[in-house]
Every structure is written in C-alpha cells, then in structure tokens.
N, C-alpha and C. Protein backbone atom coordinates (compact mmCIF):
# COMPACT_ATOMS: atom_id res chain seq x y z
N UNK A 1 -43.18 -4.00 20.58
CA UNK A 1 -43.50 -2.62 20.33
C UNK A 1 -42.71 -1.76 21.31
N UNK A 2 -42.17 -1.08 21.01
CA UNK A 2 -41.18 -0.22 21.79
C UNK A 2 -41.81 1.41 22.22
N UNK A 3 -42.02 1.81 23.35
CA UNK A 3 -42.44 2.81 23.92
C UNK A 3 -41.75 3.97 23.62
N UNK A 4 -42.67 5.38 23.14
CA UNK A 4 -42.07 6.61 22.58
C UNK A 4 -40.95 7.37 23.52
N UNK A 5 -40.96 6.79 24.87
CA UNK A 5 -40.04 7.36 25.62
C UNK A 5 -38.68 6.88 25.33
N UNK A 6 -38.65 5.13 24.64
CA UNK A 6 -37.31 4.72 24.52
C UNK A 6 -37.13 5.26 23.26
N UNK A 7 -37.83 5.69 21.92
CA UNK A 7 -37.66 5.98 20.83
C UNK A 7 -36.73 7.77 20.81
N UNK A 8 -37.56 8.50 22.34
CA UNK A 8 -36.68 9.77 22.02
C UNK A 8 -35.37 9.47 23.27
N UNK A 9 -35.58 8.61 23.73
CA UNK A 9 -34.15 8.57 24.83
C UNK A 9 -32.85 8.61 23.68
N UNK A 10 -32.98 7.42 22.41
CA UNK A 10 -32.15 7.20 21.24
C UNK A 10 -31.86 7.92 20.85
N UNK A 11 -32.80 8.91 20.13
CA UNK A 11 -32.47 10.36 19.76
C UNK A 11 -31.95 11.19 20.05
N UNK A 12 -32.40 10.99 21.77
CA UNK A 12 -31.13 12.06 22.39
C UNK A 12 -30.34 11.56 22.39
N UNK A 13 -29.60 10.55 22.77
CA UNK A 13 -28.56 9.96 22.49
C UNK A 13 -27.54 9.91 21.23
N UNK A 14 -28.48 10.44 19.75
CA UNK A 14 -27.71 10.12 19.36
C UNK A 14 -27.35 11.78 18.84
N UNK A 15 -28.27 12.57 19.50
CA UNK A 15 -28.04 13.98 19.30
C UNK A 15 -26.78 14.57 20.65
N UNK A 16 -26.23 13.55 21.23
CA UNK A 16 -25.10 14.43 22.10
C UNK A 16 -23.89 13.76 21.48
N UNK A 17 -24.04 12.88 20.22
CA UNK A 17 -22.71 13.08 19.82
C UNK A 17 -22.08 13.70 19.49
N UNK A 18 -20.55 13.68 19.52
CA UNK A 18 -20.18 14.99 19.24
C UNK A 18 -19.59 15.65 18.13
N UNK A 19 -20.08 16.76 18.22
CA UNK A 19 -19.85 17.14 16.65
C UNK A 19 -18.93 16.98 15.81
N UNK A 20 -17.64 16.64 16.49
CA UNK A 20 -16.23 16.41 15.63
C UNK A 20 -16.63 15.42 14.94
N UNK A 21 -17.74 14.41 15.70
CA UNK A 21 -17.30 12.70 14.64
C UNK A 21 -17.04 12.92 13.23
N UNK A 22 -16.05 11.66 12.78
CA UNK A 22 -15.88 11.92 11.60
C UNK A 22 -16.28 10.52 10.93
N UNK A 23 -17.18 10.45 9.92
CA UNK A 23 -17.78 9.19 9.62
C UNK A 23 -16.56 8.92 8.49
N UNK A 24 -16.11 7.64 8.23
CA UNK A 24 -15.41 6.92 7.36
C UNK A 24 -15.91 6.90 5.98
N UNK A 25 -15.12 7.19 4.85
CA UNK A 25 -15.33 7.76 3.99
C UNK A 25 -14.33 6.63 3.18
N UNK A 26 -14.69 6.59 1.56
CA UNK A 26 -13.97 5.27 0.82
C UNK A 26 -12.52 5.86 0.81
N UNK A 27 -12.23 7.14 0.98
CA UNK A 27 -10.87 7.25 0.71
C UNK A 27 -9.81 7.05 2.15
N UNK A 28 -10.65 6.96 3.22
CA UNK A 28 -10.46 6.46 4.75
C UNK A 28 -10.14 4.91 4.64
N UNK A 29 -11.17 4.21 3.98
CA UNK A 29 -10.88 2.96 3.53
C UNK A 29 -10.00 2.78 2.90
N UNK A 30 -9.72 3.42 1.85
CA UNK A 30 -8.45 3.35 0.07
C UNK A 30 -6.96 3.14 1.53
N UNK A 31 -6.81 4.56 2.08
CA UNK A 31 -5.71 4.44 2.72
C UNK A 31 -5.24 3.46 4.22
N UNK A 32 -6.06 2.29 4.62
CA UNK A 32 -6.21 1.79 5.43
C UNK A 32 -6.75 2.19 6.99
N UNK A 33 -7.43 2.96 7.26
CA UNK A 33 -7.55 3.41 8.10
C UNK A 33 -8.88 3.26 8.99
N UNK A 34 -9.78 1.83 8.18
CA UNK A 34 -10.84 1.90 8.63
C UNK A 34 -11.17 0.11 9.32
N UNK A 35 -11.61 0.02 10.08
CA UNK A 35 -11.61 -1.77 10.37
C UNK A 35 -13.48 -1.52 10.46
N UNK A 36 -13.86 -3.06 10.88
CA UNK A 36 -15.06 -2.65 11.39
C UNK A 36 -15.21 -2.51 12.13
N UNK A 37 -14.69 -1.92 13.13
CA UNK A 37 -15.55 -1.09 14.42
C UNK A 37 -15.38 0.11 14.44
N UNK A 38 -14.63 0.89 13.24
CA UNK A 38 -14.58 2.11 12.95
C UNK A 38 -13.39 2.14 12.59
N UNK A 39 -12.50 3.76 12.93
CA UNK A 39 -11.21 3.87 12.37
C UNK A 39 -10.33 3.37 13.42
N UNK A 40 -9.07 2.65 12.87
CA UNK A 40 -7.86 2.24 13.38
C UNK A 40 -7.33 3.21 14.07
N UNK A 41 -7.39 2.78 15.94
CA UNK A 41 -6.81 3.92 16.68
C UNK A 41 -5.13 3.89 16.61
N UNK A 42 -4.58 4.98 16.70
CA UNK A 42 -3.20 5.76 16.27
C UNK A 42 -2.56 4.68 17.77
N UNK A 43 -3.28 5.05 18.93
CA UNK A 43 -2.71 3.75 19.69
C UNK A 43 -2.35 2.14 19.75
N UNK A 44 -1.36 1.91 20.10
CA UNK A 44 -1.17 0.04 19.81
C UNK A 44 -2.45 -0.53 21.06
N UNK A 45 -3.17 -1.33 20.76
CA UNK A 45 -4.02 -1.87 21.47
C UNK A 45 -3.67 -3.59 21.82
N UNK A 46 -2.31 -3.78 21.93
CA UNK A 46 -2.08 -5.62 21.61
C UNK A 46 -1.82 -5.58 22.94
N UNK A 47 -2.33 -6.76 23.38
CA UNK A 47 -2.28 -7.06 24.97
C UNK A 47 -1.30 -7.99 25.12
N UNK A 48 0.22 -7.17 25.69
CA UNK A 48 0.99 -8.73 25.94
C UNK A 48 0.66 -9.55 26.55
N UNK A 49 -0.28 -10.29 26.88
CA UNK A 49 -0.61 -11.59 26.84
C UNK A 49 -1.23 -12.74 25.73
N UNK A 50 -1.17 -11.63 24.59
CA UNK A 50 -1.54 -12.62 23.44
C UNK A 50 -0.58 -12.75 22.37
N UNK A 51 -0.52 -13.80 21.71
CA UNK A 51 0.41 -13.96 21.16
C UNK A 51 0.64 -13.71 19.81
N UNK A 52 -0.89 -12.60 19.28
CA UNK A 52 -1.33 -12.42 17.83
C UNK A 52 -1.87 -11.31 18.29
N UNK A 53 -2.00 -10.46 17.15
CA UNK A 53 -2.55 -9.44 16.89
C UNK A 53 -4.49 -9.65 16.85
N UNK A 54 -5.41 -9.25 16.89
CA UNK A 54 -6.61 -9.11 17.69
C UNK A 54 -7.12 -9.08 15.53
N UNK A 55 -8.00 -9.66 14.71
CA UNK A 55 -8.06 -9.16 13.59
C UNK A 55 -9.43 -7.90 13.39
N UNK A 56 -9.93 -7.53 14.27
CA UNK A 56 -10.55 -6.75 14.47
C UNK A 56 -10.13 -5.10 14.26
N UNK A 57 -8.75 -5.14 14.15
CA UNK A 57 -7.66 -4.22 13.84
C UNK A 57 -7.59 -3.88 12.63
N UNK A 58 -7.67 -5.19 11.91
CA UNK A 58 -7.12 -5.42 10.34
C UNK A 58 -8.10 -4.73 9.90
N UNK A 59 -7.51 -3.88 8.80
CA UNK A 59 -7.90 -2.57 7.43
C UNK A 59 -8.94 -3.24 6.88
N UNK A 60 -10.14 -2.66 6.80
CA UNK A 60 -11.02 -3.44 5.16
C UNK A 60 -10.83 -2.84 4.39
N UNK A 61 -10.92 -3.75 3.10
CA UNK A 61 -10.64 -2.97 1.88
C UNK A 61 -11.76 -2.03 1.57
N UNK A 62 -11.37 -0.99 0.19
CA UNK A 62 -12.47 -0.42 0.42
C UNK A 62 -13.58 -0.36 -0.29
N UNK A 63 -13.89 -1.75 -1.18
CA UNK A 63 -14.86 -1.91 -1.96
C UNK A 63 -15.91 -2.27 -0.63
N UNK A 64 -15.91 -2.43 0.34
CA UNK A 64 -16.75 -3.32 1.32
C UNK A 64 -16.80 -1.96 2.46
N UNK A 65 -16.28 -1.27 2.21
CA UNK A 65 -16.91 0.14 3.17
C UNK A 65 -18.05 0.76 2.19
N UNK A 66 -17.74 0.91 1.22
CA UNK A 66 -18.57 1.63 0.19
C UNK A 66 -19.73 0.75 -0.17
N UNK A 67 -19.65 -0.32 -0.18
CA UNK A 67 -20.91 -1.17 -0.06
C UNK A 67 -21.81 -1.41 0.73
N UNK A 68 -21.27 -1.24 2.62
CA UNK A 68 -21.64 -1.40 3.38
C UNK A 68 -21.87 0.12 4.07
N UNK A 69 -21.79 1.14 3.73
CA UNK A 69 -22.30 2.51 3.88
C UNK A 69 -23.70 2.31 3.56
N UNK A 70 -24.30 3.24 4.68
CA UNK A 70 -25.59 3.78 4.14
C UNK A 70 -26.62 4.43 2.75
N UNK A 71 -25.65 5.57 2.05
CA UNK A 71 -25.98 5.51 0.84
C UNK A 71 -25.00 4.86 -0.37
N UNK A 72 -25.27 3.41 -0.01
CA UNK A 72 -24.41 2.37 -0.69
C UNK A 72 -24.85 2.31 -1.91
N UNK A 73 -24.59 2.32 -2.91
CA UNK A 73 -24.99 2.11 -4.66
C UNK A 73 -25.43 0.91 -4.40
N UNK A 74 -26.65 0.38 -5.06
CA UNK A 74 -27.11 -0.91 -5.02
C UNK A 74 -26.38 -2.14 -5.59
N UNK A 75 -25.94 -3.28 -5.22
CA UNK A 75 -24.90 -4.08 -5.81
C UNK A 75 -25.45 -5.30 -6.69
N UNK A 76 -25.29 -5.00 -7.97
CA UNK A 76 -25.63 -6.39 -8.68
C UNK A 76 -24.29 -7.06 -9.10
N UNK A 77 -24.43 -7.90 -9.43
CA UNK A 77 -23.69 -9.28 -9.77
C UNK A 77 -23.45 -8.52 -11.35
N UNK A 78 -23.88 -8.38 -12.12
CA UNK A 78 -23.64 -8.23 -13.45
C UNK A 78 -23.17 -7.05 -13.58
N UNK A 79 -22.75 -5.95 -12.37
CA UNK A 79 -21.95 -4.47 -12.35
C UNK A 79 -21.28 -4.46 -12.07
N UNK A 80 -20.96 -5.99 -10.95
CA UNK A 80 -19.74 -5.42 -10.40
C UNK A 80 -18.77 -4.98 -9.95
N UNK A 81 -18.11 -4.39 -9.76
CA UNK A 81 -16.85 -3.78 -9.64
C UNK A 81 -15.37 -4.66 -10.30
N UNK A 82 -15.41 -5.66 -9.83
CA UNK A 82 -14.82 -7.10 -10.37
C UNK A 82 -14.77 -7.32 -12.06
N UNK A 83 -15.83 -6.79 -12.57
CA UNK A 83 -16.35 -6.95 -14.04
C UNK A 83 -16.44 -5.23 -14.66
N UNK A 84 -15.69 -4.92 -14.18
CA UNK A 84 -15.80 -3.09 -14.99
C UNK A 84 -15.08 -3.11 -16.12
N UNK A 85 -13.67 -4.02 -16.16
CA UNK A 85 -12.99 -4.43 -17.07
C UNK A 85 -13.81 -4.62 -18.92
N UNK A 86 -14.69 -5.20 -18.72
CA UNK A 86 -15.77 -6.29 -19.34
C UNK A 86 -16.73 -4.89 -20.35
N UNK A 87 -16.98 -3.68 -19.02
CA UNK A 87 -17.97 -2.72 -19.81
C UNK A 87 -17.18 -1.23 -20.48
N UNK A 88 -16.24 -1.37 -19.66
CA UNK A 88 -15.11 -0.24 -20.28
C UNK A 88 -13.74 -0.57 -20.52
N UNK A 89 -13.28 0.50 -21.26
CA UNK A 89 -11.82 0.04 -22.32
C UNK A 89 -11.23 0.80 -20.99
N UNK A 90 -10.32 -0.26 -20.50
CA UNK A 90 -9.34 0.17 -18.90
C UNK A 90 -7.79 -0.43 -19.67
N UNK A 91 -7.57 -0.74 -20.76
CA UNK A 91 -6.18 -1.46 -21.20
C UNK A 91 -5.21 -0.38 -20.59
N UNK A 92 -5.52 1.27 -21.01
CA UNK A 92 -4.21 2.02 -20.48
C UNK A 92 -4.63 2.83 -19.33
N UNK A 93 -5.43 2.34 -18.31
CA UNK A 93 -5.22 2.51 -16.73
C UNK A 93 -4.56 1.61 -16.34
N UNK A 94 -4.05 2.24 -15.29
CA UNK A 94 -2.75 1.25 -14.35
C UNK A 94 -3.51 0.22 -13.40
N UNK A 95 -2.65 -0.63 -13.18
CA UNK A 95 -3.45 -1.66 -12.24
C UNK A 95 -4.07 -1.18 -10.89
N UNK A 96 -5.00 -1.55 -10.43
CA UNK A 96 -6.25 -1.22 -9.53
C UNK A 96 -5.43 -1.21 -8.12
N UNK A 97 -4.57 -2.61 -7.99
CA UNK A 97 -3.54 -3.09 -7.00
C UNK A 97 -2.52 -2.29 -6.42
N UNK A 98 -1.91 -2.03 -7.51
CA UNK A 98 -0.76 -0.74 -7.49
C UNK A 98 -1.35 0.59 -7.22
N UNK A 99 -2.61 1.29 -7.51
CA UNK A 99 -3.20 2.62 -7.51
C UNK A 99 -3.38 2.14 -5.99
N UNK A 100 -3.75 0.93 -5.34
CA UNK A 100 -4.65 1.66 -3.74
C UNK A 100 -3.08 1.05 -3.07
N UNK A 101 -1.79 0.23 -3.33
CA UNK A 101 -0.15 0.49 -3.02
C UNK A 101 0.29 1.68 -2.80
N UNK A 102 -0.11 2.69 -3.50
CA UNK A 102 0.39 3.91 -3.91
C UNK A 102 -0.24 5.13 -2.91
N UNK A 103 -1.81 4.93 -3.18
CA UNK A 103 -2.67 5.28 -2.41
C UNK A 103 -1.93 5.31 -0.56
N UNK A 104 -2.25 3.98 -0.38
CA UNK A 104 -1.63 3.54 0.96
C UNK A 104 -0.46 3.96 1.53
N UNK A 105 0.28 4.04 0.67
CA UNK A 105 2.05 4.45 0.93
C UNK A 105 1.83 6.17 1.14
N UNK A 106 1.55 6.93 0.25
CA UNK A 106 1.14 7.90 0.04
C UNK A 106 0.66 8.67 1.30
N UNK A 107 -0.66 7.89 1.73
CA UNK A 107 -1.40 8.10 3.24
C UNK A 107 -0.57 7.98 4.10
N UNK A 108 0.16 7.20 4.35
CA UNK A 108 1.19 6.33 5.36
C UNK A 108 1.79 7.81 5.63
N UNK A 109 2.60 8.35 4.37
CA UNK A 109 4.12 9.12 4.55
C UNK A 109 3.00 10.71 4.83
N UNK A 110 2.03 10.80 4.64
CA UNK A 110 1.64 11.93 4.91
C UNK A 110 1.01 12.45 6.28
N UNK A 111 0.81 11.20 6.68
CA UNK A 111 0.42 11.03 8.32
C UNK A 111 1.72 11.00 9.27
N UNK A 112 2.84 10.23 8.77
CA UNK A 112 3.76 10.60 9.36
C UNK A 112 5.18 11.15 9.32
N UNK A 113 4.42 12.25 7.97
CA UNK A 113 5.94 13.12 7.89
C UNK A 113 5.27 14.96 8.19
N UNK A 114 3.92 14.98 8.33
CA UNK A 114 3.73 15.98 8.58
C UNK A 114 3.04 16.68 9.72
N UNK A 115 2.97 17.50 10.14
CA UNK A 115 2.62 18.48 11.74
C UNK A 115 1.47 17.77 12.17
N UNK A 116 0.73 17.85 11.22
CA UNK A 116 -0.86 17.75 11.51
C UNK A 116 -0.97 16.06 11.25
N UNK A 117 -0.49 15.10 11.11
CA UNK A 117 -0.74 14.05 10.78
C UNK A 117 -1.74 13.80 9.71
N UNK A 118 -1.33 14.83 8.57
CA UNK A 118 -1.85 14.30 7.17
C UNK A 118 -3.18 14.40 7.26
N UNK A 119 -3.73 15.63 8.30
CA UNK A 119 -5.28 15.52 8.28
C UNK A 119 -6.01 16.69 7.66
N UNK A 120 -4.83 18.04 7.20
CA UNK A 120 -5.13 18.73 5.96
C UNK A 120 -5.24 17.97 4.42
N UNK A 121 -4.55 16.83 4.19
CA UNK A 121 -4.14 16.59 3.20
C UNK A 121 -4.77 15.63 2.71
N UNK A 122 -6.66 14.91 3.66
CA UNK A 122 -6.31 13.93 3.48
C UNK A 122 -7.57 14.02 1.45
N UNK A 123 -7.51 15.24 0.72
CA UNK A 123 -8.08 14.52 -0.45
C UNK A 123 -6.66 15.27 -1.45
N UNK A 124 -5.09 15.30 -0.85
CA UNK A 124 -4.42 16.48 -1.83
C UNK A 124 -4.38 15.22 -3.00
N UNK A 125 -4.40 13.49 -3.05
CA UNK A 125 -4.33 12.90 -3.96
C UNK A 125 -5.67 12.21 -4.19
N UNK A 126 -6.07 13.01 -5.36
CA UNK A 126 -7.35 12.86 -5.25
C UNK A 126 -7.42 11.91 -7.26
N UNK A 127 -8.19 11.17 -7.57
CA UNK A 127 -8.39 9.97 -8.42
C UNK A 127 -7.97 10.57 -9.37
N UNK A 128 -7.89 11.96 -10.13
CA UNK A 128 -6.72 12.13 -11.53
C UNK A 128 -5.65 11.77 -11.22
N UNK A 129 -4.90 12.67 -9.97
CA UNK A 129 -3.33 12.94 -9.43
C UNK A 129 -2.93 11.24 -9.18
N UNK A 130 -3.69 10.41 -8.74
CA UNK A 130 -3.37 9.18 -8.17
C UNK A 130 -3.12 7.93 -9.66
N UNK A 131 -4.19 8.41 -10.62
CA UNK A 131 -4.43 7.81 -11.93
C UNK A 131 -3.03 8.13 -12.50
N UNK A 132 -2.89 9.18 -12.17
CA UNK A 132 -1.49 9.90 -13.46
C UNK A 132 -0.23 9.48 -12.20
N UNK A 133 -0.09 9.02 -10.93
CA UNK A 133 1.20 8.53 -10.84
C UNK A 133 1.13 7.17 -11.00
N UNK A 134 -0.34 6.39 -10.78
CA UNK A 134 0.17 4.74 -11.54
C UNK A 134 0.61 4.54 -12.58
N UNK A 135 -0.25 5.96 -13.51
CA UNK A 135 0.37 5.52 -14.98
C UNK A 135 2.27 6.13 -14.97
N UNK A 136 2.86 6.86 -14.53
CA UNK A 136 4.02 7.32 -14.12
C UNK A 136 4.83 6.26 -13.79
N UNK A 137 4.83 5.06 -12.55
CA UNK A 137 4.87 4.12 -11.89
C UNK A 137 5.15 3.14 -13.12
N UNK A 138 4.46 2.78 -13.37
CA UNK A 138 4.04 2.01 -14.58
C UNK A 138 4.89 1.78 -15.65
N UNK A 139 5.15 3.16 -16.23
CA UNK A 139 6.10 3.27 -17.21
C UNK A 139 7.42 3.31 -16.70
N UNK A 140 7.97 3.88 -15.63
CA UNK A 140 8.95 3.66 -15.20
C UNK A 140 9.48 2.45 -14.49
N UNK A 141 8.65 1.31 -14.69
CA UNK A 141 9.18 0.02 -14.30
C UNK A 141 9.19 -0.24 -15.77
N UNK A 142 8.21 -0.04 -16.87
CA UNK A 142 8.34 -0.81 -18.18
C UNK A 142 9.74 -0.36 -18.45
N UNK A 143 10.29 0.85 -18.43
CA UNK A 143 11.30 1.77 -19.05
C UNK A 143 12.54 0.56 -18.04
N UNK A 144 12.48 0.45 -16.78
CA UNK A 144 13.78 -0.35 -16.04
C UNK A 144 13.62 -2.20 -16.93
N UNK A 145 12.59 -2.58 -16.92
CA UNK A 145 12.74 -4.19 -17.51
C UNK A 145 13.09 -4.26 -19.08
N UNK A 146 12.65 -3.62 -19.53
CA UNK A 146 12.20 -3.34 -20.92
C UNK A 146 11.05 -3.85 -21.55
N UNK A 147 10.65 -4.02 -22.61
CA UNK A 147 9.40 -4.04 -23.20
C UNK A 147 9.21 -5.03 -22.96
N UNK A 148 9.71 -6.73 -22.85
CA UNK A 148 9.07 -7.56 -22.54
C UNK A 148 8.98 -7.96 -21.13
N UNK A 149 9.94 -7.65 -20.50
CA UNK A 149 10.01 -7.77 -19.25
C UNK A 149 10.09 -9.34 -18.98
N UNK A 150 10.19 -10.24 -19.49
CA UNK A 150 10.35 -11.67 -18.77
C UNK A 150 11.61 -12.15 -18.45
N UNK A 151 12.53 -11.25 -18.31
CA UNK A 151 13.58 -11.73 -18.03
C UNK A 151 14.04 -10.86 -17.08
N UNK A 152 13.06 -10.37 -16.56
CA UNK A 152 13.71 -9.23 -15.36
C UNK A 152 14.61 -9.84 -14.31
N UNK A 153 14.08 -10.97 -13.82
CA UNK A 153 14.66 -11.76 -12.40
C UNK A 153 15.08 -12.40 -12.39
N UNK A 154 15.68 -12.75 -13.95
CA UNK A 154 16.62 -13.96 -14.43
C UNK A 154 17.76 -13.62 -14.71
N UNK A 155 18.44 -14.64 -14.76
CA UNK A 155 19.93 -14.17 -16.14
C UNK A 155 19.55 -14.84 -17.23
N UNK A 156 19.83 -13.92 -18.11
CA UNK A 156 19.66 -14.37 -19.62
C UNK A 156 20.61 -14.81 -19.85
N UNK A 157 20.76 -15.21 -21.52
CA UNK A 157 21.74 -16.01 -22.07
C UNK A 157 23.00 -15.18 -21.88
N UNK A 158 23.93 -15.73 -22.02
CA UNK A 158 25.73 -14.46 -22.63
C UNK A 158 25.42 -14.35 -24.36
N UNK A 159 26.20 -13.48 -23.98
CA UNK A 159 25.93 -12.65 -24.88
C UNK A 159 27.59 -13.17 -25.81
N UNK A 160 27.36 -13.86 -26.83
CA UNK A 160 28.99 -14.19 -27.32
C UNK A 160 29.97 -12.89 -27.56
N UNK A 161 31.40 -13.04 -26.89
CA UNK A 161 32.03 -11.92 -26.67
C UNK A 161 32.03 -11.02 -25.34
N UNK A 162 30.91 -11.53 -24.75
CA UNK A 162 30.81 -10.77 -23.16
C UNK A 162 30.88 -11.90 -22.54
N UNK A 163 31.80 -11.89 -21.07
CA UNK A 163 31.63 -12.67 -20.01
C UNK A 163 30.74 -12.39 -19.12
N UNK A 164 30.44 -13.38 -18.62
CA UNK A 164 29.45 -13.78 -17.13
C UNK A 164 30.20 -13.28 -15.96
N UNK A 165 29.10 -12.90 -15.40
CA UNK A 165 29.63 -12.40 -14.19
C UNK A 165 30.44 -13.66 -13.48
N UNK A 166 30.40 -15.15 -13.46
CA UNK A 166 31.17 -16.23 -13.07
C UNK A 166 32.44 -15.97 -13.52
N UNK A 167 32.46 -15.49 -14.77
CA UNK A 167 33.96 -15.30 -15.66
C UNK A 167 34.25 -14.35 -15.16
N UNK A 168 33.46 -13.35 -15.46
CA UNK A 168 34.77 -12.10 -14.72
C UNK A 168 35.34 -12.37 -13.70
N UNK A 169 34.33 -12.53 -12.30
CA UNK A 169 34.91 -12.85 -11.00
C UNK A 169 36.07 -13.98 -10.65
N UNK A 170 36.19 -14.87 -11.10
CA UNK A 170 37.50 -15.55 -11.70
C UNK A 170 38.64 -15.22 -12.22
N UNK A 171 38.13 -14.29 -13.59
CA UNK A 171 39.52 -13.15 -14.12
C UNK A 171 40.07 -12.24 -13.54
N UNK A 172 39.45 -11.95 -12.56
CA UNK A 172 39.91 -10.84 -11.85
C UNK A 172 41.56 -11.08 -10.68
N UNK A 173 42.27 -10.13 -10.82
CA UNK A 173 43.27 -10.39 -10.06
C UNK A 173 43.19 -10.68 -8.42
N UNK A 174 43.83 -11.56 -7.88
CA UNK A 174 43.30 -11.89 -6.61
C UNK A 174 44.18 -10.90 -5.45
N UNK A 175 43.44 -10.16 -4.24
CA UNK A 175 44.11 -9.58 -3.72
C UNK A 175 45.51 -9.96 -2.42
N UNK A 176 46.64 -9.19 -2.60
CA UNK A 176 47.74 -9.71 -1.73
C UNK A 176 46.72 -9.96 -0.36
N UNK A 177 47.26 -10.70 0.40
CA UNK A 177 46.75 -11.01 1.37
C UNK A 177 47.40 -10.02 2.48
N UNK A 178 46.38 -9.85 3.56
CA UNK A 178 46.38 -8.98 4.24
C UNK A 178 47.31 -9.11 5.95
N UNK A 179 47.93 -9.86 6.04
CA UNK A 179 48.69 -10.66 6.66
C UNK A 179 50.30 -9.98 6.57
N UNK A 180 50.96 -9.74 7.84
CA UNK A 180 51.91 -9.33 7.60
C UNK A 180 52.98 -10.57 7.46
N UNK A 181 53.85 -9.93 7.21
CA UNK A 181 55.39 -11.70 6.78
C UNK A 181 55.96 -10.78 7.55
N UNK A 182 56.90 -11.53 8.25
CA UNK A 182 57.92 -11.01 8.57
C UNK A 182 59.31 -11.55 7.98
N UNK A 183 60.09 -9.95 8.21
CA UNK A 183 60.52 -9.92 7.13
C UNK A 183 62.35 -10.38 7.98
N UNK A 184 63.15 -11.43 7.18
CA UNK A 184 64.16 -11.58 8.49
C UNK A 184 65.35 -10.92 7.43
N UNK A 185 65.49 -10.28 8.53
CA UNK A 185 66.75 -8.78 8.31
C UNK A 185 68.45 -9.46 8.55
N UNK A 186 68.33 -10.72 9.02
CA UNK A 186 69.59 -10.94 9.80
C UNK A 186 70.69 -11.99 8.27
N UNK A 187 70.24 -11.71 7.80
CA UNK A 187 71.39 -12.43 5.98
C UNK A 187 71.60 -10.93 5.63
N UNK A 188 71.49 -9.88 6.04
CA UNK A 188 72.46 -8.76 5.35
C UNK A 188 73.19 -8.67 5.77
C-alpha cells in the first residue's frame, strides 16, 4: 500500500514536466524517429569502444507504437492490420512497404534540407498526398519495365536482325593506340 504523500510527490513530478514535451505520435514512428526509450536523439551516441551500434537506437516500426500507445485501438487477431487486405478491396493502393520508403525518405530530406529541421512540416505529407505519390511511384516504374516487368534485370532474347551488345562491342572499330612511334626521318 503506498502512502498519499508518495502518490502526490508523483504528481508533482509529473506536473514539472516541461511543457515543450512532445509525445510520439504514429507519424513520428512512419518516419523513423521513434525507438523505445523515446525519440532518436539528433546526437551520435556510439561509444568508441564498442564495436556495434547499441539496438536500443534502432527505429520501431510503426504498427507497434500505435499499439503500444495509451489510447491504443484494441488488437484482435481477426482485424489485424496484417489481414486488411482480406476485408477491403486495396488491389489499386500502392504497396504498404514503398508508402512508409517514401514516407521515410521524405522525413529524412525534410529534416535535412530545411532551416527548421522539418519541424514545421512534420504533417505537409499527410495519408492522401503520400497515397497519391505511391500510386505516382508505382506507375512510373510500371511505365520504365513495362507491363510485365519480368524481364527487367535480365537480357532477353535478340531480337533477329538486331545485335547484342557482345556483337556490337566486337564490330566496333578498335582505337589507334595511344603510344607515340617514332618516326625515323634519316631515309629522306
């Protein structure tokens, strides 16, 4: 049983924090910026004497901030998040992977290309604007592979009538060599 004096010592305690705090928020998470012991300080904290990075550092994703928040949506097994696929038609949203890539990169260049370190900016990409550049993203890789895309990272067959890049580089004229001759002047 704990005595009412230690119950308001807490209170005060937790009433001289200070007002700036800023509690971590899923889009704090989306852009990496949150570990569990709070947010990732802007300082390097690696102690040269170790020979690894500390993982206490490392980003959580941000299905597990939003779960693990206080007014956390209650989590069942048959909702979720993993299985949204299953209750709604998602065929022409962009991949989940690529949106928090984008997300991340996004955060990254806005923290460090601008005055304030991206701390006006941090809802300017907010879940339409972010939705409509995966789908952007998206199409402009379908538009570079083409529609089937399985042959992006390959060489395909030749094409009869076109050479291979093996053939051309072969046909090609070979250059004089770069080497001077000398030239003997003394038979004129």
């Amino acid at each position: 049983m704990s005595s009412p004096q230690k119950d308001l010592s807490l209170a005060d305690s937790k009433a001289k924090r200070p007002s700036y705090y800023k509690r971590p928020s899923v889009y704090d998470a989306v852009a990496g910026r949150i570990t569990a012991s709070g947010f990732i300080s802007r300082k390097s904290s690696i102690s040269p004497y170790k020979s690894k990075k500390s993982s206490s550092g490392t980003a959580l994703p941000p299905e597990h901030v939003l779960f693990r928040s206080k007014k956390a949506p209650t989590r069942f097994a048959e909702y979720d998040i993993y299985f949204a696929n299953e209750r709604h038609n998602v065929s022409t949203l962009p991949d989940s992977d690529l949106l928090k890539a984008l997300h991340t990169y996004s955060a990254d260049f806005y923290s460090k290309t601008t005055h304030d370190k991206g701390l006006h900016d941090w809802k300017s990409l907010d879940g339409t604007a972010l939705i409509a550049l995966g789908i952007l993203a998206e199409e402009l890789v379908q538009d570079m592979i083409g529609k089937t895309g399985d042959l992006a990272l390959t060489e395909g067959k030749p094409v009869q009538g076109l050479k291979s890049q093996t053939e051309m580089k072969s046909s090609l004229p070979l250059r004089p060599s770069r080497k001077k001759r000398k030239v003997d002047n003394s038979h004129e």
